[in-house]
N, C-alpha and C. Protein backbone atom coordinates (compact mmCIF):
# COMPACT_ATOMS: atom_id res chain seq x y z
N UNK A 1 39.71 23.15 -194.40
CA UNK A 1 40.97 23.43 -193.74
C UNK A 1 41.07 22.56 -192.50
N UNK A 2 42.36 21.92 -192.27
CA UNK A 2 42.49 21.09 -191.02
C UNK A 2 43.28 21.86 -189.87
N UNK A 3 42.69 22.02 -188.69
CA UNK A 3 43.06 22.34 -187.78
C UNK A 3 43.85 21.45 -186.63
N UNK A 4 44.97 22.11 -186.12
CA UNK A 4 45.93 21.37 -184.98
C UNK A 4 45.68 22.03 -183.92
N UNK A 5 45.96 21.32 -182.89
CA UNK A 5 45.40 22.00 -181.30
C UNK A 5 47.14 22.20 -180.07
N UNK A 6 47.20 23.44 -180.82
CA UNK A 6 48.59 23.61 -179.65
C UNK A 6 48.52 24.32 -178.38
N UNK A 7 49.43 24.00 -177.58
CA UNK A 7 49.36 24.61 -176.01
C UNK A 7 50.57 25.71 -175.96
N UNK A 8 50.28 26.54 -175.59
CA UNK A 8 51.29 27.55 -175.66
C UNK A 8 51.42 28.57 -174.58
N UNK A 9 52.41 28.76 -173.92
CA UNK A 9 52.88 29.59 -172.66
C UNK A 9 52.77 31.42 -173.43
N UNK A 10 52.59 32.27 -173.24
CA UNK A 10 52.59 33.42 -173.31
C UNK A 10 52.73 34.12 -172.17
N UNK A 11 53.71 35.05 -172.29
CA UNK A 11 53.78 36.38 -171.20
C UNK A 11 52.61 37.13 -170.86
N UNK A 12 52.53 36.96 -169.59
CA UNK A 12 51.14 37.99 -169.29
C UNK A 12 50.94 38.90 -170.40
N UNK A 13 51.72 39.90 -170.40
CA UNK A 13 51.31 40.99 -171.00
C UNK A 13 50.74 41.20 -171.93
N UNK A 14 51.37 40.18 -173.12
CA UNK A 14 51.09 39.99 -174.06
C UNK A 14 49.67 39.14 -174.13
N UNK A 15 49.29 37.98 -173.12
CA UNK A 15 48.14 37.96 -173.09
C UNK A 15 47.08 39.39 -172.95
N UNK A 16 47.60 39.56 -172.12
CA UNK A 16 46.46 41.25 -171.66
C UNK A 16 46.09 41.79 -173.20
N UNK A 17 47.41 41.94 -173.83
CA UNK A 17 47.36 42.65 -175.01
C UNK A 17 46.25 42.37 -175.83
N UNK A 18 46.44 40.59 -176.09
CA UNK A 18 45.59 40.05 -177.18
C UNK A 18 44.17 40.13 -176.49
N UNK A 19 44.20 39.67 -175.52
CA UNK A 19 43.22 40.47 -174.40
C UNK A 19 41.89 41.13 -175.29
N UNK A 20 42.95 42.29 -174.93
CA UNK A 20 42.62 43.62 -175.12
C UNK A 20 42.09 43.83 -176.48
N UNK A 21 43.18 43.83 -177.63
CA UNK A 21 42.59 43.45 -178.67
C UNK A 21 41.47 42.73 -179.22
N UNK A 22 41.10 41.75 -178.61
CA UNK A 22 39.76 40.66 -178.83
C UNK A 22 38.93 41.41 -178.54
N UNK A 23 38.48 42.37 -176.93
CA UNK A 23 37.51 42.62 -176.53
C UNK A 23 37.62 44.32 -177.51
N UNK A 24 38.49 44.67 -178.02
CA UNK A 24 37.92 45.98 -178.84
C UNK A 24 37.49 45.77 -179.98
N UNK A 25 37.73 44.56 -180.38
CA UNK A 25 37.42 44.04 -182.10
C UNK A 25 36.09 43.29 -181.99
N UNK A 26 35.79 43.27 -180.80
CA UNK A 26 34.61 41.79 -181.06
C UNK A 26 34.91 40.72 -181.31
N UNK A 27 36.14 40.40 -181.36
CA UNK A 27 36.65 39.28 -182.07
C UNK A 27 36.59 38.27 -180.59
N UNK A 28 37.06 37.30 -180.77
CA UNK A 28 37.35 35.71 -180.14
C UNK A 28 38.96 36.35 -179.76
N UNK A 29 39.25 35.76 -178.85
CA UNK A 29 40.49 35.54 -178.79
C UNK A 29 40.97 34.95 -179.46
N UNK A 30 40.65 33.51 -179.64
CA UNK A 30 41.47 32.61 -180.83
C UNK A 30 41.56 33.13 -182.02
N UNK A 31 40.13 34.21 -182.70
CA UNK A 31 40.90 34.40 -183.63
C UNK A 31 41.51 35.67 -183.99
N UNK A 32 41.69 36.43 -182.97
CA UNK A 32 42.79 37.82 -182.84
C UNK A 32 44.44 36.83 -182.70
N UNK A 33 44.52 35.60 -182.32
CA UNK A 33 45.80 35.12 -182.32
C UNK A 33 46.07 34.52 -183.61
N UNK A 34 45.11 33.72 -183.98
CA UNK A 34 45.32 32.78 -185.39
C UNK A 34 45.68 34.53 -186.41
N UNK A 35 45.04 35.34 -186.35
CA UNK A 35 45.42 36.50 -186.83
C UNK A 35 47.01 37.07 -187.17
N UNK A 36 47.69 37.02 -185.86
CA UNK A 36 48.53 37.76 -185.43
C UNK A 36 49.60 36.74 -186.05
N UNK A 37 49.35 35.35 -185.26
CA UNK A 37 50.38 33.97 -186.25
C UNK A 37 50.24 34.38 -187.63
N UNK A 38 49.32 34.64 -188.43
CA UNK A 38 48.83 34.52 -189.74
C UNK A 38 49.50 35.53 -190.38
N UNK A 39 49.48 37.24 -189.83
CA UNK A 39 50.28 38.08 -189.96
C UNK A 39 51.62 38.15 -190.32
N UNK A 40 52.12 37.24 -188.53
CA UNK A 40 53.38 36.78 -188.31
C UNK A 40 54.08 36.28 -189.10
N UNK A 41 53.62 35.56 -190.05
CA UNK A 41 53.94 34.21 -190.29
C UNK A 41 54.97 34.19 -191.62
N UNK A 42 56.31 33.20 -192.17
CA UNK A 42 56.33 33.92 -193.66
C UNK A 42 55.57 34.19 -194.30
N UNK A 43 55.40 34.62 -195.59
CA UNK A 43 54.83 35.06 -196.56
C UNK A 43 54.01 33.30 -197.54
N UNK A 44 52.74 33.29 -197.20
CA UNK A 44 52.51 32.26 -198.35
C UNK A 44 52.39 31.97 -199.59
N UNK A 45 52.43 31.53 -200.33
CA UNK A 45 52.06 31.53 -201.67
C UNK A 45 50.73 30.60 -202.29
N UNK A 46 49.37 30.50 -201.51
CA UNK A 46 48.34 29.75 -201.70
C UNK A 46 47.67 29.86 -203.20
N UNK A 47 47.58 31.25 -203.54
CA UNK A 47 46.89 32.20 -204.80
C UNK A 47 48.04 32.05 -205.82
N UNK A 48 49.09 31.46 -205.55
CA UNK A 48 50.02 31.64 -206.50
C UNK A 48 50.09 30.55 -207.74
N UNK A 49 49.69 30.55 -208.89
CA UNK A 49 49.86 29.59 -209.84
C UNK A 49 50.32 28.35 -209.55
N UNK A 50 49.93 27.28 -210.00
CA UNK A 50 50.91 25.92 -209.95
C UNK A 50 51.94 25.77 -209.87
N UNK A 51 52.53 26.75 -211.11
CA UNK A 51 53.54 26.27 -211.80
C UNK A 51 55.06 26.94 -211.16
N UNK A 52 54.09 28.28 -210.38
CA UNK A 52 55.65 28.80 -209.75
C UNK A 52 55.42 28.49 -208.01
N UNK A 53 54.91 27.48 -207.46
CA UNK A 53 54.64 27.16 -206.54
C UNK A 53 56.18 26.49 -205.93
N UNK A 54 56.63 25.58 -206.58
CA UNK A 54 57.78 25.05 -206.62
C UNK A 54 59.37 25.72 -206.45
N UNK A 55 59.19 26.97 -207.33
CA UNK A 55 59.89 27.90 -207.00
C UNK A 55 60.20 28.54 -205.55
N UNK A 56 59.29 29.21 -205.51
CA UNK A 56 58.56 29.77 -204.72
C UNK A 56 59.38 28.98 -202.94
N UNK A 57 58.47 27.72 -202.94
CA UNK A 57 59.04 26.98 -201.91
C UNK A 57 60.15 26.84 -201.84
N UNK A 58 61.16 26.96 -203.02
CA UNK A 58 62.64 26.47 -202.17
C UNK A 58 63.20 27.54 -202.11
N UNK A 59 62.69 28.88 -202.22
CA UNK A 59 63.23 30.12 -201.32
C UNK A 59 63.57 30.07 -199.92
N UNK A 60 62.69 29.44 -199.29
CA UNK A 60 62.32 29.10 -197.59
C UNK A 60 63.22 28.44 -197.19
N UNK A 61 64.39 27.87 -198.24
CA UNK A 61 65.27 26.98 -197.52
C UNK A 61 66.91 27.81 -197.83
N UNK A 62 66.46 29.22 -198.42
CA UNK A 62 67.95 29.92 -199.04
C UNK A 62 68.49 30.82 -197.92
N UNK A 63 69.91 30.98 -198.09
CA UNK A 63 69.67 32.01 -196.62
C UNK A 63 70.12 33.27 -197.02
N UNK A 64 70.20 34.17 -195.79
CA UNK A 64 69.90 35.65 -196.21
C UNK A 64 70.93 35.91 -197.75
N UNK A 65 72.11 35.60 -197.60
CA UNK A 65 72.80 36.71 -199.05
C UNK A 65 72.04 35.95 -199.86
N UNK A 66 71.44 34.72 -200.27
CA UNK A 66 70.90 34.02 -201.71
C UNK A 66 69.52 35.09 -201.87
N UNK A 67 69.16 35.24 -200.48
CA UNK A 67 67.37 35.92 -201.38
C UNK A 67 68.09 37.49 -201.61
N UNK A 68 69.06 37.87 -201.01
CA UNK A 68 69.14 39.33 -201.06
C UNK A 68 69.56 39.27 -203.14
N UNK A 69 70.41 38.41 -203.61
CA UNK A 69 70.76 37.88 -204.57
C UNK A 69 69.13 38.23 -205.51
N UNK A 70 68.51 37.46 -204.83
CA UNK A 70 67.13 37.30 -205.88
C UNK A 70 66.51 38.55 -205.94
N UNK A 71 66.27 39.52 -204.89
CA UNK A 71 65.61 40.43 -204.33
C UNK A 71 65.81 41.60 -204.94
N UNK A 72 67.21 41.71 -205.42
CA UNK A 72 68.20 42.27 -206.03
C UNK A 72 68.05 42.43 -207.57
N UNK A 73 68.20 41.17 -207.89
CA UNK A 73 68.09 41.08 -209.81
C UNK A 73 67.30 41.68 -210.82
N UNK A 74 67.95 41.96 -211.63
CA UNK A 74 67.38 42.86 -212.19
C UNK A 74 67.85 42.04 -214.08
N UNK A 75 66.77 41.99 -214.66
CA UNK A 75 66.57 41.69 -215.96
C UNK A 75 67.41 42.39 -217.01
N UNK A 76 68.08 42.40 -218.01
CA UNK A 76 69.07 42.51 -218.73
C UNK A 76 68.72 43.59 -219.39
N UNK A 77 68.79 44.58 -220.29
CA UNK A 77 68.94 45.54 -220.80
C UNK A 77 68.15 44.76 -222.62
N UNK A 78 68.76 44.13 -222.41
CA UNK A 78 68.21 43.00 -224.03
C UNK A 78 67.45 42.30 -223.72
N UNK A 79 66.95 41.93 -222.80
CA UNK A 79 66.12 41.22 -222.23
C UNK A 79 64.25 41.69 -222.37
N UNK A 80 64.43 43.23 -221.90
CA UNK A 80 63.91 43.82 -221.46
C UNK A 80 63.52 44.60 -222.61
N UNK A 81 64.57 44.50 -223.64
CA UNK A 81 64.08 45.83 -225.14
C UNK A 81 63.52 44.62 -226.05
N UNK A 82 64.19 43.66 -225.92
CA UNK A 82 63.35 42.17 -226.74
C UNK A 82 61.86 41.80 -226.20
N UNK A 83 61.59 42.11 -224.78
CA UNK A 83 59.95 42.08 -224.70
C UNK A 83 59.27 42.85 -225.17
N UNK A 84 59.82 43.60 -225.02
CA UNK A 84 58.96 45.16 -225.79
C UNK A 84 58.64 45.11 -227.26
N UNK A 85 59.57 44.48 -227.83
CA UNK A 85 59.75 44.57 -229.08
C UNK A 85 58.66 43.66 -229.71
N UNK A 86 58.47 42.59 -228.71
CA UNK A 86 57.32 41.43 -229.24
C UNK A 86 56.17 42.38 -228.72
N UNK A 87 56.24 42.64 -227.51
CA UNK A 87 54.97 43.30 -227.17
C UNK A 87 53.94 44.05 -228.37
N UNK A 88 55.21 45.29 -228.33
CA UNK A 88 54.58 46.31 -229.77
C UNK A 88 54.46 45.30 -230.89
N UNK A 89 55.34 44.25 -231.25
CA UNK A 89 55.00 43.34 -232.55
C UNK A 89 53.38 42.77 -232.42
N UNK A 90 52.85 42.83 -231.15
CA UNK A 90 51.67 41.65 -230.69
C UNK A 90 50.43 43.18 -230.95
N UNK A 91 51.05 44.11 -230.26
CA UNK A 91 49.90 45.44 -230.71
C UNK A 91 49.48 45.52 -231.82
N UNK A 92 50.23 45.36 -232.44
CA UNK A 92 50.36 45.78 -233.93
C UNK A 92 50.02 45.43 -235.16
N UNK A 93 49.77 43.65 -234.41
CA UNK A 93 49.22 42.90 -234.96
C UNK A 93 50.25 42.20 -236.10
N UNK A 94 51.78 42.19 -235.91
CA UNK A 94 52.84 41.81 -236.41
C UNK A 94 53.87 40.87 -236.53
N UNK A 95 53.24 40.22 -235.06
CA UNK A 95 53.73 39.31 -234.37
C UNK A 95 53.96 37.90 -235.29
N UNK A 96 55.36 37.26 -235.67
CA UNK A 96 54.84 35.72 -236.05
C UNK A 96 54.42 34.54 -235.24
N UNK A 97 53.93 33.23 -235.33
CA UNK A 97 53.81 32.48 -234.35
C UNK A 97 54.53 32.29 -233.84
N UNK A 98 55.86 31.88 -234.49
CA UNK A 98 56.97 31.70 -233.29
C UNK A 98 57.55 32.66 -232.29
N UNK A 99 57.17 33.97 -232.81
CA UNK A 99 57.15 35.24 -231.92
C UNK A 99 56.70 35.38 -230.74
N UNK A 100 55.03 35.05 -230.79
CA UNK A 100 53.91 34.75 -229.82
C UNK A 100 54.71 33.75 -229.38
N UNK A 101 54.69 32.59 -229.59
CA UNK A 101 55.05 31.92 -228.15
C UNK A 101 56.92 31.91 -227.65
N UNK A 102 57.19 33.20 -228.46
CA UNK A 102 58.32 33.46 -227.52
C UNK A 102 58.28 34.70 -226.79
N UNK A 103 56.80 35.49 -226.70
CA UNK A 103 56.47 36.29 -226.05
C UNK A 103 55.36 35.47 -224.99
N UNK A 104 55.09 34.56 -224.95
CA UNK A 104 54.26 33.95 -224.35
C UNK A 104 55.50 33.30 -223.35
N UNK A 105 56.65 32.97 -223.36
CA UNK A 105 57.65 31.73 -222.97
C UNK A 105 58.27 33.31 -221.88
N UNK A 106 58.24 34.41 -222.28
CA UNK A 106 59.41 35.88 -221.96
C UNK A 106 58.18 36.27 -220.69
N UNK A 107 56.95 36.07 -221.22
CA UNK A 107 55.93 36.72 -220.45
C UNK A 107 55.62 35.69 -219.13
N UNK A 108 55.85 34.18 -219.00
CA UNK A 108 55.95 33.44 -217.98
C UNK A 108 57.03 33.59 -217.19
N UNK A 109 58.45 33.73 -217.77
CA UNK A 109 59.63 34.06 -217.16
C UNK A 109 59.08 35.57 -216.44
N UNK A 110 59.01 36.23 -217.25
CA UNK A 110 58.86 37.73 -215.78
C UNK A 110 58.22 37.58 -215.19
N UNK A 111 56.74 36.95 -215.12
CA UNK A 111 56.10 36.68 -214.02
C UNK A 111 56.45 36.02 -213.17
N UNK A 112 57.53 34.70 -213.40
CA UNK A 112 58.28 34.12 -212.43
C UNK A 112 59.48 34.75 -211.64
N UNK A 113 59.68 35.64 -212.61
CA UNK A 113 61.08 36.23 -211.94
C UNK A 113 60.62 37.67 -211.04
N UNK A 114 59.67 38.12 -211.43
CA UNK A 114 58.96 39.15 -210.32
C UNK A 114 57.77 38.47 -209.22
N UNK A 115 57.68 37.12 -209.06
CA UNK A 115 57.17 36.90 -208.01
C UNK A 115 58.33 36.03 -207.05
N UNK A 116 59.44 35.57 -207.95
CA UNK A 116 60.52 35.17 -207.05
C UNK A 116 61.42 36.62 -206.12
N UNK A 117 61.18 37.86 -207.06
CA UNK A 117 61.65 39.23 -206.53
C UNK A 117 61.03 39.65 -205.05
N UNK A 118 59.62 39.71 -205.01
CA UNK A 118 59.11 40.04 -204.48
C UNK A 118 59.08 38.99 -203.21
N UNK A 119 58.57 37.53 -203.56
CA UNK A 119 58.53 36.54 -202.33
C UNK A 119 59.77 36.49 -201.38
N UNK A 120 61.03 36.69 -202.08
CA UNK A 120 62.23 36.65 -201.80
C UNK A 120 62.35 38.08 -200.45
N UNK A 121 61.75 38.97 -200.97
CA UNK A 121 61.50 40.54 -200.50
C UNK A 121 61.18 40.40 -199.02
N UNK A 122 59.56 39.47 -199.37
CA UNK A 122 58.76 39.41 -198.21
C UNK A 122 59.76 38.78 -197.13
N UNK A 123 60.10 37.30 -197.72
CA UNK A 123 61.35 37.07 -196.48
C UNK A 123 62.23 37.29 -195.65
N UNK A 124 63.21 38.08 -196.54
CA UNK A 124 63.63 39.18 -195.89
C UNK A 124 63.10 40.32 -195.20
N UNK A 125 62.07 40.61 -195.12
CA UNK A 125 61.40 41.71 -194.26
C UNK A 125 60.60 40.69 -193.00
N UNK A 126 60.40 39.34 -193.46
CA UNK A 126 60.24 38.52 -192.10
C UNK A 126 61.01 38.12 -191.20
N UNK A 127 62.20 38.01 -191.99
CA UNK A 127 63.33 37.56 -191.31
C UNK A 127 63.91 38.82 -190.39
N UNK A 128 63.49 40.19 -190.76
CA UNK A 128 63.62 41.30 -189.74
C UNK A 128 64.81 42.11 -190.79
N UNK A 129 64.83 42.04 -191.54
CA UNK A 129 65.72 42.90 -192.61
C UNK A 129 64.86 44.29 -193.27
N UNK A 130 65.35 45.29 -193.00
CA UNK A 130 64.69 46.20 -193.99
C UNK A 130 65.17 46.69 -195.75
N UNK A 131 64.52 45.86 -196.41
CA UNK A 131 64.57 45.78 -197.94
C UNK A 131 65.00 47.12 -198.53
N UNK A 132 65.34 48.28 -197.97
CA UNK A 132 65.69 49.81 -198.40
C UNK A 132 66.97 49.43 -198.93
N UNK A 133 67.73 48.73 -198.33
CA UNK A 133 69.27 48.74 -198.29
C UNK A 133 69.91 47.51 -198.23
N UNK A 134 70.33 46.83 -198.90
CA UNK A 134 70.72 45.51 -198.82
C UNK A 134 72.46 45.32 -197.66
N UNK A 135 72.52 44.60 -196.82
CA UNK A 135 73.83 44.35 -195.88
C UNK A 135 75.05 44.07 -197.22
N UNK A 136 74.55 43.41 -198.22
CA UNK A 136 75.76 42.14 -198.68
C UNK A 136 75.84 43.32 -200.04
């Protein structure tokens, strides 16, 4: 990991705070702050697959009604009885090949579309929105 060296003004208090915090944790100061930034910070996606990495990133550039949009969505009614349907076909041992990899193609899409749900989520709750209730 590469490290940058910034200078930064803080309010007393809030020094005291982190202060304070360091000397009850045992911790360093630096890293009760790299903490708190880290906390702070949007939501990353490091652990997140390759392939929805891309995704993922151009959330960070949508503004609030687009993620509330994403945050929001909800998968189709046919959508949703057609996975199932391969699913139990795949239990069952019923499945054809072209089945499998259109349960394989349904099963990448929800994973993309419930980590775009959720990342979208986190944003909005960084951005200071509480996700209970959507504004738009």
């Amino acid at each position: 990991m590469q490290f940058e060296t910034i200078t930064l003004q803080v309010p007393e208090l809030l020094h005291r705070r982190l202060l304070n915090t360091a000397r009850a944790t045992n911790r360093s100061l630096e890293e009760v702050i790299l903490h708190s930034l880290t906390v702070g910070s949007p939501p990353n996606w490091e652990d997140i697959p390759d392939e929805f990495k891309g995704d993922l990133a151009a959330l960070d550039k949508l503004d609030d009604r687009a993620l509330w949009q994403i945050a929001k969505s909800q998968k189709t009614v046919e959508e949703m009885e057609r996975y199932s349907q391969l699913l139990e076909q795949n239990r069952n041992h019923t499945i054809t090949e072209a089945e499998q990899i259109e349960l394989s193609n349904l099963r990448t899409e929800a994973d993309r579309f419930m980590l775009l749900k959720s990342q979208a989520a986190a944003l909005l709750r960084w951005r200071g929105h509480s996700t209970l209730a959507s504004p738009f």
